[in-house]
PDB file of N, CA and C in Angstrom:
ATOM      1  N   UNK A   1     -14.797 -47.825 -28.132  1.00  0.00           N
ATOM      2  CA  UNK A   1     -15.669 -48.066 -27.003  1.00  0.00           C
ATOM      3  C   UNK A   1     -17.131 -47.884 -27.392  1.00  0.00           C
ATOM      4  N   UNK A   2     -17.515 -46.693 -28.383  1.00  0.00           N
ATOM      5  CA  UNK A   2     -18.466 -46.758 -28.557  1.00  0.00           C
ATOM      6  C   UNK A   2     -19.439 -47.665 -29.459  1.00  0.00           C
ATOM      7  N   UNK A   3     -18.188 -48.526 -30.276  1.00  0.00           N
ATOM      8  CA  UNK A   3     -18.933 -49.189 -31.057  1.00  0.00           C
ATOM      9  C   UNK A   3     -19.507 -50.421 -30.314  1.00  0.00           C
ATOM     10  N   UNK A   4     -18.240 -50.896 -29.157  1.00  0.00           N
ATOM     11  CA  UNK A   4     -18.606 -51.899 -28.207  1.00  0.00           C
ATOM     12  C   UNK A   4     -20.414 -51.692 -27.823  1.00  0.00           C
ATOM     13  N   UNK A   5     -20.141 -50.236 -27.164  1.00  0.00           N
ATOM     14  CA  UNK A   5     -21.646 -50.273 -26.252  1.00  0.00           C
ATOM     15  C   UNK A   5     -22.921 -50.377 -27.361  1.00  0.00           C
ATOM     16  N   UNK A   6     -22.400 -49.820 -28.958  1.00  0.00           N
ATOM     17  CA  UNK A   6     -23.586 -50.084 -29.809  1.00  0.00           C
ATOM     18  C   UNK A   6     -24.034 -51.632 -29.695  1.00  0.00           C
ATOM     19  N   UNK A   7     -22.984 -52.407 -30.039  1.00  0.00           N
ATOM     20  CA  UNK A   7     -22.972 -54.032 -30.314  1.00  0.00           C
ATOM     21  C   UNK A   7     -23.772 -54.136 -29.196  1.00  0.00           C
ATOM     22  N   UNK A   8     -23.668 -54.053 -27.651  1.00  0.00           N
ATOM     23  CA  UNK A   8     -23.860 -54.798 -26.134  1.00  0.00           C
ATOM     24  C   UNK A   8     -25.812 -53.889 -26.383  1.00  0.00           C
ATOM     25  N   UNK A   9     -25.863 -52.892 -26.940  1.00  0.00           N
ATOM     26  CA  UNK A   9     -27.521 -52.275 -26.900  1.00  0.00           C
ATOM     27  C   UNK A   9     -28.267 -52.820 -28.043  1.00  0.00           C
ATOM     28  N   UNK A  10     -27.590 -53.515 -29.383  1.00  0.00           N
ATOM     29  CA  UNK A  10     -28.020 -54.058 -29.820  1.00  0.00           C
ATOM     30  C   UNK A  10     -28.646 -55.223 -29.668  1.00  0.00           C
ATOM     31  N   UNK A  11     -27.427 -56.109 -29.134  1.00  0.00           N
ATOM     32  CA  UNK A  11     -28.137 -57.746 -28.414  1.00  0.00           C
ATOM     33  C   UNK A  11     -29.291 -57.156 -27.519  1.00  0.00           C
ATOM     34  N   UNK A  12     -28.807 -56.010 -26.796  1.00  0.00           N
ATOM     35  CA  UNK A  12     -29.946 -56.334 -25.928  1.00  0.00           C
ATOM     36  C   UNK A  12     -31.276 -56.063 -26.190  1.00  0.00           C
ATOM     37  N   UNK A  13     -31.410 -55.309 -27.331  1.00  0.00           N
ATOM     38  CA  UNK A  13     -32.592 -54.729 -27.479  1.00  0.00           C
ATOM     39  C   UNK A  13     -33.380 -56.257 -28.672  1.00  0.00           C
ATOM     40  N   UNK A  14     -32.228 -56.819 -29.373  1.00  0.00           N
ATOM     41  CA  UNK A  14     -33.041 -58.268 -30.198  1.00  0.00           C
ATOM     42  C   UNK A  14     -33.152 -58.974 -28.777  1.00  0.00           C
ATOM     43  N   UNK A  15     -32.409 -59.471 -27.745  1.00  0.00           N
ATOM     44  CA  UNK A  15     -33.361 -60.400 -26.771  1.00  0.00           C
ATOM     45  C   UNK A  15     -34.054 -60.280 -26.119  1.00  0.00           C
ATOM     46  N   UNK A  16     -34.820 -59.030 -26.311  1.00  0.00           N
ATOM     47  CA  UNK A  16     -35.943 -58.554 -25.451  1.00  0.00           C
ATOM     48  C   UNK A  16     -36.531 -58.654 -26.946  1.00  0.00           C
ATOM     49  N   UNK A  17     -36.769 -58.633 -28.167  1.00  0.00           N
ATOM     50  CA  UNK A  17     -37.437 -58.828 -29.460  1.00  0.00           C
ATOM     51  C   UNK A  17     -37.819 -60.549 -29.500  1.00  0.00           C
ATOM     52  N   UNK A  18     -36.918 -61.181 -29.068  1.00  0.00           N
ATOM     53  CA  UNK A  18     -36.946 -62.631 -29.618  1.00  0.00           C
ATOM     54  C   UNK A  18     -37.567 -63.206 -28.226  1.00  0.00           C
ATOM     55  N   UNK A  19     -37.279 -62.967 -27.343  1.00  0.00           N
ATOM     56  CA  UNK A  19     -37.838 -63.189 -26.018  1.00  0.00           C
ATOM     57  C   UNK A  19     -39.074 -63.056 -25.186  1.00  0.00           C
ATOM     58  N   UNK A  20     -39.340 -61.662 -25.579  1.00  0.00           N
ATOM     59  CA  UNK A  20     -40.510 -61.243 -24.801  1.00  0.00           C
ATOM     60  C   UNK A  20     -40.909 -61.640 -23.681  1.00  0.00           C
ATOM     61  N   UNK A  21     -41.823 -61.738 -23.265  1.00  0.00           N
ATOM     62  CA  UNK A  21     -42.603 -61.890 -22.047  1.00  0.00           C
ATOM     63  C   UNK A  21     -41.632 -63.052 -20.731  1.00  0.00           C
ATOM     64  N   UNK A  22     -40.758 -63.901 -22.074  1.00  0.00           N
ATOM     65  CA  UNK A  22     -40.168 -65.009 -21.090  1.00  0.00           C
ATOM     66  C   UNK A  22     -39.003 -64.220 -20.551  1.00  0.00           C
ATOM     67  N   UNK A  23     -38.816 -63.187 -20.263  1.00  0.00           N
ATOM     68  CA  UNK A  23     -37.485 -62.796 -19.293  1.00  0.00           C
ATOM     69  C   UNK A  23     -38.197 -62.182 -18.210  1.00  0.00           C
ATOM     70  N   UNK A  24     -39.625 -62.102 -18.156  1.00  0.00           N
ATOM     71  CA  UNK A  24     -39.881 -61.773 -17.227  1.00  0.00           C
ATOM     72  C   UNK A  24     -39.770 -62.822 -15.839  1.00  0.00           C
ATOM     73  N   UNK A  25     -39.338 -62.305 -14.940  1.00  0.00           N
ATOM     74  CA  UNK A  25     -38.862 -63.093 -13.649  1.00  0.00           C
ATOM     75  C   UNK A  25     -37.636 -63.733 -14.055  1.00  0.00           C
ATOM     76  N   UNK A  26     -36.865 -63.218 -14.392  1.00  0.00           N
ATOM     77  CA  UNK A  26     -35.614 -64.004 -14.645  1.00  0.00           C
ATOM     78  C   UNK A  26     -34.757 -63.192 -13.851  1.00  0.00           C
ATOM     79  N   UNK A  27     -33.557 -63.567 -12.859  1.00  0.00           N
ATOM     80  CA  UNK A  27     -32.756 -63.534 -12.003  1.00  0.00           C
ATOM     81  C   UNK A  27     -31.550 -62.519 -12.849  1.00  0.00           C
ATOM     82  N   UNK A  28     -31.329 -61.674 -12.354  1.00  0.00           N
ATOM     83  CA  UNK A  28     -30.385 -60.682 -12.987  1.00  0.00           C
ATOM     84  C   UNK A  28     -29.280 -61.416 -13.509  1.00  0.00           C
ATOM     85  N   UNK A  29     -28.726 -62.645 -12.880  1.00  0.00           N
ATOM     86  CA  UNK A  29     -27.568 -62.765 -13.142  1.00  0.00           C
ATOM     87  C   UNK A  29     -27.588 -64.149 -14.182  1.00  0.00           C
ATOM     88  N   UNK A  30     -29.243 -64.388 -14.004  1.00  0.00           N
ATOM     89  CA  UNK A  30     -29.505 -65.448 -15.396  1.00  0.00           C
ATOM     90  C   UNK A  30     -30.143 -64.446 -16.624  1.00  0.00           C
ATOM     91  N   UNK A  31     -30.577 -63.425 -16.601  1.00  0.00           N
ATOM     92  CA  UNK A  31     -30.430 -62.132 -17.646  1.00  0.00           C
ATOM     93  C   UNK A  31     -29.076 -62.283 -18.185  1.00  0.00           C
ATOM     94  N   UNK A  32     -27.996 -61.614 -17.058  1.00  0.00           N
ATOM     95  CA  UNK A  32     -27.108 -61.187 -18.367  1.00  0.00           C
ATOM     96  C   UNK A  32     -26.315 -62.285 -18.893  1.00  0.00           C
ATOM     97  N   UNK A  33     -26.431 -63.719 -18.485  1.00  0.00           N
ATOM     98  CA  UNK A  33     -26.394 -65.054 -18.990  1.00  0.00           C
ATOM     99  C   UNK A  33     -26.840 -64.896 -20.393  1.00  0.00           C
ATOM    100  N   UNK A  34     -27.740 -65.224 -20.080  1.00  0.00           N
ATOM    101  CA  UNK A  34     -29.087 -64.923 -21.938  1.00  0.00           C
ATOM    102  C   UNK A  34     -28.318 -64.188 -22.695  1.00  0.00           C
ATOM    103  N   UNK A  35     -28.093 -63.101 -22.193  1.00  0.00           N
ATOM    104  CA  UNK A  35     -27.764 -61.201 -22.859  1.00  0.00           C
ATOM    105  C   UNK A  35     -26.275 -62.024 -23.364  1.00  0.00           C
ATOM    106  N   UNK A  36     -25.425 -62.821 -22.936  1.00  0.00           N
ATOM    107  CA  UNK A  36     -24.179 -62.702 -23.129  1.00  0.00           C
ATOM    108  C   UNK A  36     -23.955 -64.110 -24.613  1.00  0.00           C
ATOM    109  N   UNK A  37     -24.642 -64.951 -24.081  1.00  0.00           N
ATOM    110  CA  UNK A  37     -24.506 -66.463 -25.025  1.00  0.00           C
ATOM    111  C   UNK A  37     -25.396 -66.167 -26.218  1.00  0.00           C
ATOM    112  N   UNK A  38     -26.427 -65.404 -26.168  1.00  0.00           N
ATOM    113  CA  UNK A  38     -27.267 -64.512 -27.354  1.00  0.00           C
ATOM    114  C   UNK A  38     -26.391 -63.827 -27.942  1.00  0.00           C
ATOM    115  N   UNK A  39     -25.582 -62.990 -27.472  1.00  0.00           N
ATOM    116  CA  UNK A  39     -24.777 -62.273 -28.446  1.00  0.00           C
ATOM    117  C   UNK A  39     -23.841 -63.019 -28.896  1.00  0.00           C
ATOM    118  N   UNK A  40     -22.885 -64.177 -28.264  1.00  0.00           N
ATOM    119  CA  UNK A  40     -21.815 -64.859 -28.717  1.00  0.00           C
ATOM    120  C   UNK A  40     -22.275 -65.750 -29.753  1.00  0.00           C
ATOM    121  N   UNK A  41     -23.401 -65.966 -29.946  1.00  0.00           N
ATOM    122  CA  UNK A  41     -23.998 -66.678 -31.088  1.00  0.00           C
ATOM    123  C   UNK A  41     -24.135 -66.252 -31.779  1.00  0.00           C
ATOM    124  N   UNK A  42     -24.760 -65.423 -31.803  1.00  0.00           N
ATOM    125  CA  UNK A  42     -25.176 -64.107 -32.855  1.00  0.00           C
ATOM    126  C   UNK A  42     -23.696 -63.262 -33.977  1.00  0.00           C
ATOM    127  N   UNK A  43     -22.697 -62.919 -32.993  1.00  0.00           N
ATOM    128  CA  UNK A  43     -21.626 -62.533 -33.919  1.00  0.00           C
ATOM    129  C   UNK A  43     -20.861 -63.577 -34.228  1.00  0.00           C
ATOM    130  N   UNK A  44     -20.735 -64.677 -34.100  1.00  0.00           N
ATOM    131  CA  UNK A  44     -20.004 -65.717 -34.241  1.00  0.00           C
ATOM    132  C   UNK A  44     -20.379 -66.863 -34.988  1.00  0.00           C
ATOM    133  N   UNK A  45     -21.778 -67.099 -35.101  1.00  0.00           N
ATOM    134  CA  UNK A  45     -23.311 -68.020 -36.142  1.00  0.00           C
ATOM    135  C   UNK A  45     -23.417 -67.253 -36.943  1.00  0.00           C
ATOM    136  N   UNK A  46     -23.873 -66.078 -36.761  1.00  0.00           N
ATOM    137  CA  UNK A  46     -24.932 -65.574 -37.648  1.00  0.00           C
ATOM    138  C   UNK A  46     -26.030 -65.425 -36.765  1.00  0.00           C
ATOM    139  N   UNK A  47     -26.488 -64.345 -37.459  1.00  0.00           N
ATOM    140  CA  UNK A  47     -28.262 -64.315 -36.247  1.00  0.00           C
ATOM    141  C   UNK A  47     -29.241 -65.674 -37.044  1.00  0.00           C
ATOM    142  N   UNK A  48     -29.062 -65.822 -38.168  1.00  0.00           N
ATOM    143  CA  UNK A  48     -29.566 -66.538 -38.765  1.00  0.00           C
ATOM    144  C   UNK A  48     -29.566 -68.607 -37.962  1.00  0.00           C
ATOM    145  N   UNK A  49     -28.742 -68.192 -37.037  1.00  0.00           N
ATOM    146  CA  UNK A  49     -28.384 -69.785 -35.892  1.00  0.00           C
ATOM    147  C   UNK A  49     -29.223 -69.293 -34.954  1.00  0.00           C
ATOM    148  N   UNK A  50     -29.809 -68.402 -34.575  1.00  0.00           N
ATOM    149  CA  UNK A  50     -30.818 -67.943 -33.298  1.00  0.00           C
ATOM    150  C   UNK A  50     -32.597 -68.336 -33.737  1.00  0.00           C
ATOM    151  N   UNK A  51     -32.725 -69.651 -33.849  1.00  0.00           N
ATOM    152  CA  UNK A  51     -33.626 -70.153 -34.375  1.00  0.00           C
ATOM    153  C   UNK A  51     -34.790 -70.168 -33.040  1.00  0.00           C
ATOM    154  N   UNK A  52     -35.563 -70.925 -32.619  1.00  0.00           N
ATOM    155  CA  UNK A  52     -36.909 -71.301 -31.759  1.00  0.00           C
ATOM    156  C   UNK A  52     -36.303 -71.792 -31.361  1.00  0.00           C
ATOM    157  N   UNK A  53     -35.672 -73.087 -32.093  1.00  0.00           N
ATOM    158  CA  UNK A  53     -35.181 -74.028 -30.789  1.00  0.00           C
ATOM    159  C   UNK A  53     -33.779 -73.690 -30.040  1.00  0.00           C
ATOM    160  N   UNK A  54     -33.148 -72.876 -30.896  1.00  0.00           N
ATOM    161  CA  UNK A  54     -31.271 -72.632 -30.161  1.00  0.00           C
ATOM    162  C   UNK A  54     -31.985 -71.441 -28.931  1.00  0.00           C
ATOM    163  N   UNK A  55     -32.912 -70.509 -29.452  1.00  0.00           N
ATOM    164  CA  UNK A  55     -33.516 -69.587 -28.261  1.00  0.00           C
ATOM    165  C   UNK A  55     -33.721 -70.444 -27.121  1.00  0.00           C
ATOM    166  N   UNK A  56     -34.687 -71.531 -27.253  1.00  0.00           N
ATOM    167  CA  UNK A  56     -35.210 -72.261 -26.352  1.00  0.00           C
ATOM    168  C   UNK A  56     -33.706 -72.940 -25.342  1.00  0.00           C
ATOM    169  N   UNK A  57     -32.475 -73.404 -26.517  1.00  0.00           N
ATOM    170  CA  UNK A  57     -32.088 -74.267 -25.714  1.00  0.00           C
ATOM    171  C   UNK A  57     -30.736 -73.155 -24.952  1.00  0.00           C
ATOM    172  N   UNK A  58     -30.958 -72.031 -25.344  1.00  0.00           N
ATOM    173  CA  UNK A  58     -30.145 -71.102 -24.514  1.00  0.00           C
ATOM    174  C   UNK A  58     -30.850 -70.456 -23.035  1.00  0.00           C
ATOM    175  N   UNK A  59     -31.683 -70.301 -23.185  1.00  0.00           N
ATOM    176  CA  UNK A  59     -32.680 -69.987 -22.050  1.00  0.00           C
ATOM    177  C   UNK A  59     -32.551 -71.358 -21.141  1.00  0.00           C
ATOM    178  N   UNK A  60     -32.885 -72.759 -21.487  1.00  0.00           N
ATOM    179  CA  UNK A  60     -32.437 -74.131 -20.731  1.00  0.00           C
ATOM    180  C   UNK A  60     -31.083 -73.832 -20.158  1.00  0.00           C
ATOM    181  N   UNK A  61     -30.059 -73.904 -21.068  1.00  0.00           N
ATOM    182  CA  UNK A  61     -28.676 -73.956 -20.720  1.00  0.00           C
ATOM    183  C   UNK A  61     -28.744 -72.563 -19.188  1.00  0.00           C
ATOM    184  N   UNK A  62     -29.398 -71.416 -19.116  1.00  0.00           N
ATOM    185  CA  UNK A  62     -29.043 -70.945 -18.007  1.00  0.00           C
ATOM    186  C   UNK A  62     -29.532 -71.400 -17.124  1.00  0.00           C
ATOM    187  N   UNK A  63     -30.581 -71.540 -17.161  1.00  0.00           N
ATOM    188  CA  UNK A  63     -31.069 -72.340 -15.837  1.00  0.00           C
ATOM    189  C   UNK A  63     -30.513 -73.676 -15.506  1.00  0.00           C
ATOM    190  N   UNK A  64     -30.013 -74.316 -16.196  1.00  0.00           N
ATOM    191  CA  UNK A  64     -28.910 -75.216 -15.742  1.00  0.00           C
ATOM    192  C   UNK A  64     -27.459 -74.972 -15.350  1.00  0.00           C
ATOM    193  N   UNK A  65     -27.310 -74.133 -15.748  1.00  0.00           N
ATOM    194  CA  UNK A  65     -25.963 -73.522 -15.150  1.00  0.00           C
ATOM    195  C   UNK A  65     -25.854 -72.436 -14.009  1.00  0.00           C
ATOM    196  N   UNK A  66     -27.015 -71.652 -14.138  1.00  0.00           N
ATOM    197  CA  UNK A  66     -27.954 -71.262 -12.808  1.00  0.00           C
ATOM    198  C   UNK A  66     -28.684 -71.270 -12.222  1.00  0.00           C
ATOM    199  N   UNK A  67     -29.007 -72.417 -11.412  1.00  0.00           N
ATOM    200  CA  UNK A  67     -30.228 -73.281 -11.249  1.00  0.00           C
ATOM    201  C   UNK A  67     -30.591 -72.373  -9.756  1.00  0.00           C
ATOM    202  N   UNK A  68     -29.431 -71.470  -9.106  1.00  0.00           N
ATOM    203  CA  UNK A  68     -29.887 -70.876  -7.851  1.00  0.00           C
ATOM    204  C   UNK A  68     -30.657 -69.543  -8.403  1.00  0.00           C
ATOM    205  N   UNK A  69     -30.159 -68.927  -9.772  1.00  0.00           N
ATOM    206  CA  UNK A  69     -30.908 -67.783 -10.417  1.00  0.00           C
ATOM    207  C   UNK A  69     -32.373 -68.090 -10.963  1.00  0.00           C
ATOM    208  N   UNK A  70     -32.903 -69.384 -11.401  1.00  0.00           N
ATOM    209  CA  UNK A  70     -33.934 -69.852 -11.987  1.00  0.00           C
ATOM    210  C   UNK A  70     -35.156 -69.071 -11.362  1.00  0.00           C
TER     211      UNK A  70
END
């Protein structure tokens, strides 16, 4: 369990690194969107697939899939 919550404080602390300023005003439930497809990329790519543009087009993808959280 504890290694879980390391992994889940890790993502979160790189998408607030890679992110910055753009999560501000973001809808809790398009947060842990970000927080969740950031990490599934990340252990599953490589962090090395979390480029400008896959950031960019993960941040798109929530707001299209939560367009009432936007």
């Amino acid at each position: 369990m504890a290694f879980l919550d390391d992994d889940h404080a890790y993502v979160d602390q790189l998408v607030v690194e890679y992110y910055g300023d753009r999560l501000a005003g973001l809808a809790p439930d398009r947060l842990a969107a970000l927080h969740e497809l950031f990490g599934e990329v990340m252990w599953h790519e490589g962090i090395e697939a979390l480029t400008p543009h896959r950031l960019d087009a993960l941040l798109e993808f929530t707001a299209e899939e939560l367009p009432h959280a936007a």
